[in-house]
Every structure is written in structure tokens, then in C-alpha cells.
C-alpha atoms as a PDB file:
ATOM      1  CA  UNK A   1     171.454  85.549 -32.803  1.00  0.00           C
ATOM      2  CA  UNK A   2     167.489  84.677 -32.408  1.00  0.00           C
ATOM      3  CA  UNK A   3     165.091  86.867 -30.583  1.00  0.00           C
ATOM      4  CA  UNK A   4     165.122  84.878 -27.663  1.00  0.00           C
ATOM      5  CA  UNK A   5     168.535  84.634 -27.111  1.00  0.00           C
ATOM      6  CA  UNK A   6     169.262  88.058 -27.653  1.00  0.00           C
ATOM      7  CA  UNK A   7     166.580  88.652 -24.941  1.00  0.00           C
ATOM      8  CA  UNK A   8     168.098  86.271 -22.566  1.00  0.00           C
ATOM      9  CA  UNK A   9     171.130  87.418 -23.164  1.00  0.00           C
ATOM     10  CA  UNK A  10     170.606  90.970 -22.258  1.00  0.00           C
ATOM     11  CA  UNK A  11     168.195  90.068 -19.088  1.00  0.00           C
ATOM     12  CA  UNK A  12     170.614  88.367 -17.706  1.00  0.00           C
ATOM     13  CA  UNK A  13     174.120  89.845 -18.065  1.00  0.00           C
ATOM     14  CA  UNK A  14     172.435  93.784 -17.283  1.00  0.00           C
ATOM     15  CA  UNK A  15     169.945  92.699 -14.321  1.00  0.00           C
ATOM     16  CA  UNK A  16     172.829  90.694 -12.540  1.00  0.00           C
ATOM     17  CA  UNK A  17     175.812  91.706 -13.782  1.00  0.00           C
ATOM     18  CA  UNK A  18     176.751  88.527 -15.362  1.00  0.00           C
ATOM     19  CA  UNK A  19     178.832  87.873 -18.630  1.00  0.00           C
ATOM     20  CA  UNK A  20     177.066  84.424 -19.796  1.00  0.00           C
ATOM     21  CA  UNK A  21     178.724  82.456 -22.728  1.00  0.00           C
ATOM     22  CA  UNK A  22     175.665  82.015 -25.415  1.00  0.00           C
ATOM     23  CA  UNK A  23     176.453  77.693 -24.897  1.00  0.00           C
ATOM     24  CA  UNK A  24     174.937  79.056 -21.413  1.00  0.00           C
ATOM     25  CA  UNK A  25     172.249  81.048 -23.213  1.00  0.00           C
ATOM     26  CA  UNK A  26     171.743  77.752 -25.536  1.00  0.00           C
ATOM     27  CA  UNK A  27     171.099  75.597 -22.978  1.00  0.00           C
ATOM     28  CA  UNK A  28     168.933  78.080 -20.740  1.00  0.00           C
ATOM     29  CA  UNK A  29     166.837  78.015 -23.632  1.00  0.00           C
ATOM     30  CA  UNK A  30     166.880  74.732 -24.399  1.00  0.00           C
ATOM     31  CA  UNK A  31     166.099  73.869 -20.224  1.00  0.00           C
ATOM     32  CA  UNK A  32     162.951  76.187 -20.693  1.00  0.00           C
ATOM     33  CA  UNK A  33     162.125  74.203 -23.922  1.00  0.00           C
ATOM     34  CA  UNK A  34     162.351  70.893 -21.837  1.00  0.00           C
ATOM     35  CA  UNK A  35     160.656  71.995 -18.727  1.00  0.00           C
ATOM     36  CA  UNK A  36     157.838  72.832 -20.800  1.00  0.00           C
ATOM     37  CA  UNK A  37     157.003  70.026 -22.835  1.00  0.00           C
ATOM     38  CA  UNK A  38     157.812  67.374 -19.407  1.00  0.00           C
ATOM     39  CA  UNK A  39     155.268  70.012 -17.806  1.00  0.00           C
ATOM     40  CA  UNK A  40     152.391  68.670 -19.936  1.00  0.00           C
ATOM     41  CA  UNK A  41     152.356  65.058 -18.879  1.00  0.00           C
ATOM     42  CA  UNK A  42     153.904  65.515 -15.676  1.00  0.00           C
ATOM     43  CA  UNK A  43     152.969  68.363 -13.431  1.00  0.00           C
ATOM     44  CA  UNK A  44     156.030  70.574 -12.234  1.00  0.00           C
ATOM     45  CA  UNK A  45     154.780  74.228 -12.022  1.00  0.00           C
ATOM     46  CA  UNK A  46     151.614  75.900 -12.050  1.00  0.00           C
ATOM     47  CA  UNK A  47     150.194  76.662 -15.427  1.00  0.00           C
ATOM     48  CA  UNK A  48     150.141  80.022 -14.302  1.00  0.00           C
ATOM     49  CA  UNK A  49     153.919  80.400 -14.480  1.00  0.00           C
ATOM     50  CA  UNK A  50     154.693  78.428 -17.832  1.00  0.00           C
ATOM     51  CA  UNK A  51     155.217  81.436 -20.263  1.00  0.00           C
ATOM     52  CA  UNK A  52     157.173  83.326 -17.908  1.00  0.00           C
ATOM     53  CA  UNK A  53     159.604  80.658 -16.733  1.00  0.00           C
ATOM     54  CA  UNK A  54     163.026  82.401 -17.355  1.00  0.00           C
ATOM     55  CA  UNK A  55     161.917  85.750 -16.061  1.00  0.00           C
ATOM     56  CA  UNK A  56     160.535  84.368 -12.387  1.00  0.00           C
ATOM     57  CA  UNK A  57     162.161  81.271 -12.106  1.00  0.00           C
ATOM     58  CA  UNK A  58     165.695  81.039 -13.970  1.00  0.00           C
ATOM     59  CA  UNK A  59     166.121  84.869 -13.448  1.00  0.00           C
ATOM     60  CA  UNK A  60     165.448  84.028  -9.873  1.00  0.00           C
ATOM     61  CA  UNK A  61     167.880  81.780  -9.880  1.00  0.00           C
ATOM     62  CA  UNK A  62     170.858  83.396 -11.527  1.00  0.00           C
ATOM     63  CA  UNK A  63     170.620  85.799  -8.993  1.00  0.00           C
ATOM     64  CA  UNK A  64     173.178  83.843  -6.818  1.00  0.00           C
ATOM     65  CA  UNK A  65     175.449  85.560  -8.874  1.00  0.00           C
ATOM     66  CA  UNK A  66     175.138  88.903  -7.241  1.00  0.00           C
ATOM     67  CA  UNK A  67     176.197  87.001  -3.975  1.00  0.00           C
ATOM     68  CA  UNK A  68     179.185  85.040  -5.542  1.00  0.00           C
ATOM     69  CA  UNK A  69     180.777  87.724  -7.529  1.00  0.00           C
ATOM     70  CA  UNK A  70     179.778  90.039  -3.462  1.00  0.00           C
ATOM     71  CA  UNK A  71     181.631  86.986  -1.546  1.00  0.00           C
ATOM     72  CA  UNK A  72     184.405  86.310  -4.099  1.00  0.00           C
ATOM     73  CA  UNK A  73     182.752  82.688  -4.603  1.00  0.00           C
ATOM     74  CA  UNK A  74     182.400  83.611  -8.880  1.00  0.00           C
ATOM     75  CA  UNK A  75     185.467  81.596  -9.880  1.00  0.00           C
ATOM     76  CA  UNK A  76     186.219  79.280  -7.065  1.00  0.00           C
ATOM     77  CA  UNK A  77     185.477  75.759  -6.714  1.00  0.00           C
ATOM     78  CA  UNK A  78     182.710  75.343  -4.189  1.00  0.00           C
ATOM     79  CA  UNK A  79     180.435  72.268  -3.253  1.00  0.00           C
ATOM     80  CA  UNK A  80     176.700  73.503  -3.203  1.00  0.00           C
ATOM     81  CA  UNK A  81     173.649  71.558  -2.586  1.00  0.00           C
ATOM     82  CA  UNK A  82     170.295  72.876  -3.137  1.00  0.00           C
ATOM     83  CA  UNK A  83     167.311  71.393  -1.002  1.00  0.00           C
ATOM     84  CA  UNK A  84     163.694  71.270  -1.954  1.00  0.00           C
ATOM     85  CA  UNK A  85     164.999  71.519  -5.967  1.00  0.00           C
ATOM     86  CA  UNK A  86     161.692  70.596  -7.535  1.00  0.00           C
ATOM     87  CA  UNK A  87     161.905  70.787 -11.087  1.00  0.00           C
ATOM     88  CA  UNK A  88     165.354  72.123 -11.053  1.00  0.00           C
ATOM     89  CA  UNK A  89     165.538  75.656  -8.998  1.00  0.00           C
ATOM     90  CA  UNK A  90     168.039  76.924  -8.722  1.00  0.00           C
ATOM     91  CA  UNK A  91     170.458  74.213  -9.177  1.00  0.00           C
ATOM     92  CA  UNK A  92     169.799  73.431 -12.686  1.00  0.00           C
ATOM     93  CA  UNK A  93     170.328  77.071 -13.985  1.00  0.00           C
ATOM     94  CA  UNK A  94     173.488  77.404 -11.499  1.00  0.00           C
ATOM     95  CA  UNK A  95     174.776  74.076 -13.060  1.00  0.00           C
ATOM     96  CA  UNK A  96     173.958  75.298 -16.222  1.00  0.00           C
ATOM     97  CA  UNK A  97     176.245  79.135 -15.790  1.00  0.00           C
ATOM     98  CA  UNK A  98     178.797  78.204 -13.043  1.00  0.00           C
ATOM     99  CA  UNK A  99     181.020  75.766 -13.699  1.00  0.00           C
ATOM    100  CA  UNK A 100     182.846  76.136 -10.802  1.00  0.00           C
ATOM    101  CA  UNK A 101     179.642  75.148  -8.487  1.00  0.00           C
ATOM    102  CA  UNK A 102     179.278  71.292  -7.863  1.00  0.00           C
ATOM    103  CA  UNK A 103     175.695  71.092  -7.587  1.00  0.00           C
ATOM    104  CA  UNK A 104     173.838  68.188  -5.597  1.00  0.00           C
ATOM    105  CA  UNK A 105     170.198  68.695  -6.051  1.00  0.00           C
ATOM    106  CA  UNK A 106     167.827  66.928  -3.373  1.00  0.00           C
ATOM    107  CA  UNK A 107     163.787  66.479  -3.814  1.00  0.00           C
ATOM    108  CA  UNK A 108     162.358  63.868  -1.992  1.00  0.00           C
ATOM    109  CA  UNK A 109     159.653  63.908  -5.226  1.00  0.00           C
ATOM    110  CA  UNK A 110     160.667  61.205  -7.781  1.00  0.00           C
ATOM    111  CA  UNK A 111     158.675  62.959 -10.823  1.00  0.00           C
ATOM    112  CA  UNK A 112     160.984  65.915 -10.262  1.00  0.00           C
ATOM    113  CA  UNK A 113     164.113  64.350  -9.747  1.00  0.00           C
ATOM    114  CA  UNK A 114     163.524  61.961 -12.964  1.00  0.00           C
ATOM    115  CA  UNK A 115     163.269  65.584 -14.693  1.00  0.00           C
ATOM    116  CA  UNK A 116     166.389  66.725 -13.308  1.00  0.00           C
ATOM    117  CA  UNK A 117     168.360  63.712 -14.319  1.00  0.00           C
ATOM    118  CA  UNK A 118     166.471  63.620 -17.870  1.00  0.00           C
ATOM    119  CA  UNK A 119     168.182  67.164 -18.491  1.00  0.00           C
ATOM    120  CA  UNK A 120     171.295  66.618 -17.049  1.00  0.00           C
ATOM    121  CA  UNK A 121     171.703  64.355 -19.846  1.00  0.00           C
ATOM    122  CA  UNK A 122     169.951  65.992 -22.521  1.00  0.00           C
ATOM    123  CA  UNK A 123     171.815  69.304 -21.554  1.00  0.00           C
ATOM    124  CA  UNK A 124     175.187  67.386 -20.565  1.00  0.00           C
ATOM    125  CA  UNK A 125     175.006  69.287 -16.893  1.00  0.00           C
ATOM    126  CA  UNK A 126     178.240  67.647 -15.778  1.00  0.00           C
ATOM    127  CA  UNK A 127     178.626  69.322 -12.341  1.00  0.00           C
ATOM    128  CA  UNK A 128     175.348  68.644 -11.013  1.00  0.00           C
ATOM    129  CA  UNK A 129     173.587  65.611  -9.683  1.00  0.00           C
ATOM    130  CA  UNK A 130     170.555  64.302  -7.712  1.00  0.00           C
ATOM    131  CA  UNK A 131     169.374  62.696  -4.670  1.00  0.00           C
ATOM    132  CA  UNK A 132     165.755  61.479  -4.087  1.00  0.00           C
ATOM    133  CA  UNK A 133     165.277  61.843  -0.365  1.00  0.00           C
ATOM    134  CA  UNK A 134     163.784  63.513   2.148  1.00  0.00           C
ATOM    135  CA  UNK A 135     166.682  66.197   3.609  1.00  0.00           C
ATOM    136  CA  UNK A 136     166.560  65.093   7.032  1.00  0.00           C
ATOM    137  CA  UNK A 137     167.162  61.536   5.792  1.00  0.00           C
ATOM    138  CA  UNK A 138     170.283  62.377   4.063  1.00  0.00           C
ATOM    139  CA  UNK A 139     173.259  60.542   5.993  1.00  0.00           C
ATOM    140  CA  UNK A 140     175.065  62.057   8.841  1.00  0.00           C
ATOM    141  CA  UNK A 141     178.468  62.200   6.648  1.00  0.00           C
ATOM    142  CA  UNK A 142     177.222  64.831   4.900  1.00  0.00           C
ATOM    143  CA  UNK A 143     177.053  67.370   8.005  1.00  0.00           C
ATOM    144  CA  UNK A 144     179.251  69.868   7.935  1.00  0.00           C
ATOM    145  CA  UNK A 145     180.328  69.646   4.153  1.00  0.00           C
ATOM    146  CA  UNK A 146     178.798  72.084   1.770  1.00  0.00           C
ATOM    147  CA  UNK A 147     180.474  75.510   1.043  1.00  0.00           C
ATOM    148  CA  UNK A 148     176.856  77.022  -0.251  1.00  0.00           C
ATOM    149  CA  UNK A 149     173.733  75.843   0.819  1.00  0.00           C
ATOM    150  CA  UNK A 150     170.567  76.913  -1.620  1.00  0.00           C
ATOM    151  CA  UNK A 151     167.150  77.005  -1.425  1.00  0.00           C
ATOM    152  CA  UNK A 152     164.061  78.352  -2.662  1.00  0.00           C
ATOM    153  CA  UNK A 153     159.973  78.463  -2.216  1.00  0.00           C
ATOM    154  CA  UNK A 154     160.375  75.189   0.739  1.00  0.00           C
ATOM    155  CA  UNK A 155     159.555  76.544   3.529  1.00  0.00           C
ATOM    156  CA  UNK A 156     159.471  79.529   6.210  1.00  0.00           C
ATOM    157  CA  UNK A 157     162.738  80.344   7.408  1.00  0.00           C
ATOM    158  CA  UNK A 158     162.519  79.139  10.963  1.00  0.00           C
ATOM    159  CA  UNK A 159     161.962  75.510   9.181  1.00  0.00           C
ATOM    160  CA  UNK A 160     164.373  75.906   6.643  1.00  0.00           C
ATOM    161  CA  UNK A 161     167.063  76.747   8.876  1.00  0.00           C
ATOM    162  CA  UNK A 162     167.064  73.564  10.755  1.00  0.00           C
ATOM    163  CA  UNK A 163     166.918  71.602   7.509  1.00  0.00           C
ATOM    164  CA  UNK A 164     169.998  73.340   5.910  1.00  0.00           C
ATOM    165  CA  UNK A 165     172.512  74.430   8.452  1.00  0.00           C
ATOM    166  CA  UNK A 166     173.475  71.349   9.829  1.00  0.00           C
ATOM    167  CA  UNK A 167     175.028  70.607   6.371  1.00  0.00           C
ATOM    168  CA  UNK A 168     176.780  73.972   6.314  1.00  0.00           C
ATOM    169  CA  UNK A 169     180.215  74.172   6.558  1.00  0.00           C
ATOM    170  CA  UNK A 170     181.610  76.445  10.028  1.00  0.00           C
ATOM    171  CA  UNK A 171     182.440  79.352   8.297  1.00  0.00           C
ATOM    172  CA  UNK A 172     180.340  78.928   4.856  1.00  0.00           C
ATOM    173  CA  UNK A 173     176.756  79.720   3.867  1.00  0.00           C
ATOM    174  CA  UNK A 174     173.218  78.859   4.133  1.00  0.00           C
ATOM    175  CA  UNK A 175     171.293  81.493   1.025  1.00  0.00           C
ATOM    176  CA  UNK A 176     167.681  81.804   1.008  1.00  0.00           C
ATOM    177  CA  UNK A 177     165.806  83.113  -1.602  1.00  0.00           C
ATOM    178  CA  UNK A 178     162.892  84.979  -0.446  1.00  0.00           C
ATOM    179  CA  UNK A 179     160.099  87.531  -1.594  1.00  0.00           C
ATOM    180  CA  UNK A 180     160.486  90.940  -0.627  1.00  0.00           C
ATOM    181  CA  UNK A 181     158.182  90.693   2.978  1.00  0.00           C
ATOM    182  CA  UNK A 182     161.148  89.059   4.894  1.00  0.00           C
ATOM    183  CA  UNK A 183     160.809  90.809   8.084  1.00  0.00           C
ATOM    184  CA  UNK A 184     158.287  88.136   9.629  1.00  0.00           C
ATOM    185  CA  UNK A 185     160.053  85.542   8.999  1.00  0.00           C
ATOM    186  CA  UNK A 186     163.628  86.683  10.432  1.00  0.00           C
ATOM    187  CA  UNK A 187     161.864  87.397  13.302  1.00  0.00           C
ATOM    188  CA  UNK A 188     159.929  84.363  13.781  1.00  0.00           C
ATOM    189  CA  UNK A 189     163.538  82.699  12.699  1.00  0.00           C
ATOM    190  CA  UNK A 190     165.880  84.631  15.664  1.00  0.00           C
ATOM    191  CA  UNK A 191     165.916  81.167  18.365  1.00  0.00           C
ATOM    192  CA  UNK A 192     166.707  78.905  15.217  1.00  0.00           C
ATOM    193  CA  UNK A 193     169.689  81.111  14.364  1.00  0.00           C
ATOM    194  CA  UNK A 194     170.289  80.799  18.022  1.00  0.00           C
ATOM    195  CA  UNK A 195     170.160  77.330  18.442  1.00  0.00           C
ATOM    196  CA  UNK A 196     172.012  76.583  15.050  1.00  0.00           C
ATOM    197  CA  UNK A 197     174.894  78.835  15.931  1.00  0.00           C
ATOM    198  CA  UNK A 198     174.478  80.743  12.842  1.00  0.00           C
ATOM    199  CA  UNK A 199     173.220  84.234  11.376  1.00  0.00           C
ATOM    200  CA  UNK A 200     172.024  86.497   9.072  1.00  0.00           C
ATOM    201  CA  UNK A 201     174.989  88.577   7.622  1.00  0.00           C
ATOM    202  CA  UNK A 202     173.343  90.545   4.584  1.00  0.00           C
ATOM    203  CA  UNK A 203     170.217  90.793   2.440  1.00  0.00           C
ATOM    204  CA  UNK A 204     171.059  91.212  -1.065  1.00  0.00           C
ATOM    205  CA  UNK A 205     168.122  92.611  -3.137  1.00  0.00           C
ATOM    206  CA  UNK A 206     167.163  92.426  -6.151  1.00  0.00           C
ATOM    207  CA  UNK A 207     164.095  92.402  -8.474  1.00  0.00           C
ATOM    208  CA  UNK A 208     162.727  90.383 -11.275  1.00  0.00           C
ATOM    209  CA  UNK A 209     161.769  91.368 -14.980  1.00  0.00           C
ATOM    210  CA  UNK A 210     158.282  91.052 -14.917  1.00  0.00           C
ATOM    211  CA  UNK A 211     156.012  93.859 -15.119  1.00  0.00           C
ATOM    212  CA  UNK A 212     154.488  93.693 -12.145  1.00  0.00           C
ATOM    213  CA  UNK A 213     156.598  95.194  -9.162  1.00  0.00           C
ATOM    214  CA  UNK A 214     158.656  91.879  -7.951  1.00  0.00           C
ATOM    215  CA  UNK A 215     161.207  92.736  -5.584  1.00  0.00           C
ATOM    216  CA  UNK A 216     163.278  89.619  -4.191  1.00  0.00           C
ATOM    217  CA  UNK A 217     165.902  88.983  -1.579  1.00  0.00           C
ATOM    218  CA  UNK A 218     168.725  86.745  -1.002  1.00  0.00           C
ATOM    219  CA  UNK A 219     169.174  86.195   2.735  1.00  0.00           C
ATOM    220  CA  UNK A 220     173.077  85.618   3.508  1.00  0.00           C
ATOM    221  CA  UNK A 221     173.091  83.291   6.446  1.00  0.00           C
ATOM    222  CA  UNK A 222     176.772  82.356   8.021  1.00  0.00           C
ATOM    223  CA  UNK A 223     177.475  79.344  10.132  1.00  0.00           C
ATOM    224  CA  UNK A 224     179.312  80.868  12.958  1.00  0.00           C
ATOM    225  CA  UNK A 225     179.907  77.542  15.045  1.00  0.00           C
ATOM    226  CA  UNK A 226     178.917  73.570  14.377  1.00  0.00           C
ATOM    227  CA  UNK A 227     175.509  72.722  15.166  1.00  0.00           C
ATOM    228  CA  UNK A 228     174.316  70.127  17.567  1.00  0.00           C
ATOM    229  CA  UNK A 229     174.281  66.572  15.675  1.00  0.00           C
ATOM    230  CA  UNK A 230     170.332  66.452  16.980  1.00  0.00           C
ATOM    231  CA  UNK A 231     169.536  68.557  13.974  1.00  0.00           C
ATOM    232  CA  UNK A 232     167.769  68.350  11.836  1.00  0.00           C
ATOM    233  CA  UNK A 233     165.312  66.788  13.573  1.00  0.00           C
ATOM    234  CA  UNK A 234     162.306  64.343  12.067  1.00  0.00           C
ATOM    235  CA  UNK A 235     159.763  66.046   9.881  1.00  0.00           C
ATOM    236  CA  UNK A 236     157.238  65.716  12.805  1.00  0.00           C
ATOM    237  CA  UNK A 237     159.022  67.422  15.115  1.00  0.00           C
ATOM    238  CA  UNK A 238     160.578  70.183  12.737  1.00  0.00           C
ATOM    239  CA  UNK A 239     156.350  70.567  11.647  1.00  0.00           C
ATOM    240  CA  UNK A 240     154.779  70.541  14.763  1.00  0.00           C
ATOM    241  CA  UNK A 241     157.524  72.479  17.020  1.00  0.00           C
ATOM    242  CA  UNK A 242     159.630  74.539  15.050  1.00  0.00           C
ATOM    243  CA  UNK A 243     162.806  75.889  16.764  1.00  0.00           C
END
């Protein structure tokens, strides 16, 4: 086993807990290897962040683990849609480890979508696909229908409420990923929950392999009731008067 799979390897399955086949660890590798080399024709990620992709952002996203092994969601079949994907976090990892997750990914950003869909092929990613489109485009049918709602880095959580809940399932969840100063923004975030009939049900924490101190959280939002079909609302109004 090479270096960096060996590293990979043990990062992963001691941080979170997880038991990752190495045609996971491959292809984690292999993503990494991709998301570089697209990176320097086609602008994805800050520079900044390119040599320590799999410890903030793959890491980062693996992480859902804690809450689906927590919510008995590891081996079950689960429809999951991650909004604001970018170049493929979280749902390209998740699709990637978890076989069980059917993964749509939305960006309304071509560039990152035609990523996405270049390594779903390359990689053979056969439970995850895309959709270029803005999320409060997306068509009504959709409402209601996901088991797991992701999303990470989009927006503050008063916005990103309104974009993801109304595509919640009653009874399923909406999972943030957020930096360790939450407490603002569930504040800020307590007449969305409100309005959206749903609420914050645990904070899982966790914290990154980087040297620096990098504590992260994974907010566990329910859907306690259906929301009203006015949501979400059109990017002006969800911009300019937040719930």
C-alpha cells in the first residue's frame, strides 16, 4: 500500500469511525488527482487550499458519516441531494464511500458541474448525478422528496434553510456543515425554523486534520411538518429579506 493511501486510509477510518474499502481509498485519491489538474485551467478552489484538499475538504465531507452511522442511515437506501456542490462537496466523496446514498448534486455553475460529470465517469460514480440550476428553480415535484439534504460553505443558515427544507422530506433531514462559531447563525436562523416548520435536533462535532485548531459542526436539522409551497422564494427576495 503507497504512502498516500496508507495515510488516507488511517485519517479517515480513526477520525470518523469509518471502515473504507481501499477501491474507496483508490478513487479518493484518484478524485484529488483530478480536481487538481481541472483546477489549473479551470478555477474551482482557491490556490490556497490545493495541497490540503483531502484533509479540509474530503475529510469535511466524510464526516456525514458520524451522523449516518448516529441516525442509523449507514446502510440504508436514502435519496440525498446536495445544494451549492461546487466542485463536488460533499456529494462526490459521499458518492464515492456510500453506496447506499443516491446523490443528486445541484450547482447552478456550469464549469463545476462539467467537473462533476467528467469524474463521475472517469471514477464510474454510479449513484450520483447532476443538475445545473439555480435551487429555487428546481421543479415543484421535487418538494418534499429527499431523505438527506446536504450542504456546505453556500450560505448563512437563515438563507440556507429556505433553500433546502422545502425539499426535505416530513420527518427526514436538512445537515449543514458549519465552522465551529455557529451560535450567530442559529440565532439569526430561529423565525426560518419557525416558518419552515422544522428544527435543530443535534450538533455533531467534529474537527479536521490540519494543524491548525479546526473544529467543525454538523447541524442536524428535522422537518417536523410540510412547509408552505411559497418557499423557497426567488433569489431576490430570499437576498434582500431573509426569513
Amino acid at each position: 500500500m503507497n504512502e498516500n493511501k496508507l495515510y488516507f486510509k488511517e485519517i479517515v477510518n480513526e477520525g470518523l469511525f469509518l471502515n473504507l474499502e481501499d477501491s474507496s481509498i483508490d478513487k479518493l485519491i484518484r478524485f484529488e488527482e483530478l480536481f487538481k489538474n481541472y483546477n489549473l485551467h479551470t478555477n474551482l478552489m482557491s490556490k490556497n487550499d490545493l495541497n490540503i484538499i483531502f484533509e479540509k475538504h474530503i475529510y469535511d465531507s466524510l464526516s456525514i458519516g458520524l451522523f449516518l452511522k448516529k441516525y442509523s442511515f449507514y446502510h440504508k437506501i436514502v435519496k440525498v441531494m446536495d445544494i451549492g456542490t461546487g466542485g463536488g462537496f460533499p456529494a462526490i466523496p459521499l458518492g464515492i464511500c456510500f453506496n447506499n446514498l443516491n446523490i443528486i448534486a445541484i450547482d447552478s455553475i456550469a464549469k463545476k458541474i462539467d467537473f462533476i460529470n467528467k469524474t463521475i465517469k472517469e471514477l464510474e460514480i454510479e449513484n450520483l448525478k447532476t443538475k445545473c440550476i439555480r435551487i429555487e428553480n428546481l421543479p415543484c415535484d421535487l418538494k418534499n422528496s429527499y431523505d438527506i439534504l446536504t450542504s456546505r460553505a453556500l450560505a448563512p443558515l437563515n438563507i440556507l434553510l429556505e433553500y433546502a427544507i422545502p425539499f426535505v422530506k416530513k420527518n427526514s433531514y436538512f445537515i449543514a456543515y458549519k465552522g465551529k462559531n455557529t451560535k450567530d447563525e442559529i440565532f439569526l436562523a430561529k423565525n426560518a425554523l419557525k416558518k419552515l416548520n422544522a428544527e435543530i435536533i443535534d450538533i455533531i462535532k467534529y474537527e479536521l486534520p490540519l494543524e491548525t485548531d479546526y473544529k467543525r459542526n454538523l447541524l442536524i436539522i428535522k422537518k417536523l411538518k410540510d412547509t408552505s409551497s411559497q418557499y423557497p422564494r426567488r433569489y431576490p427576495s430570499i437576498k434582500n429579506n431573509p426569513l
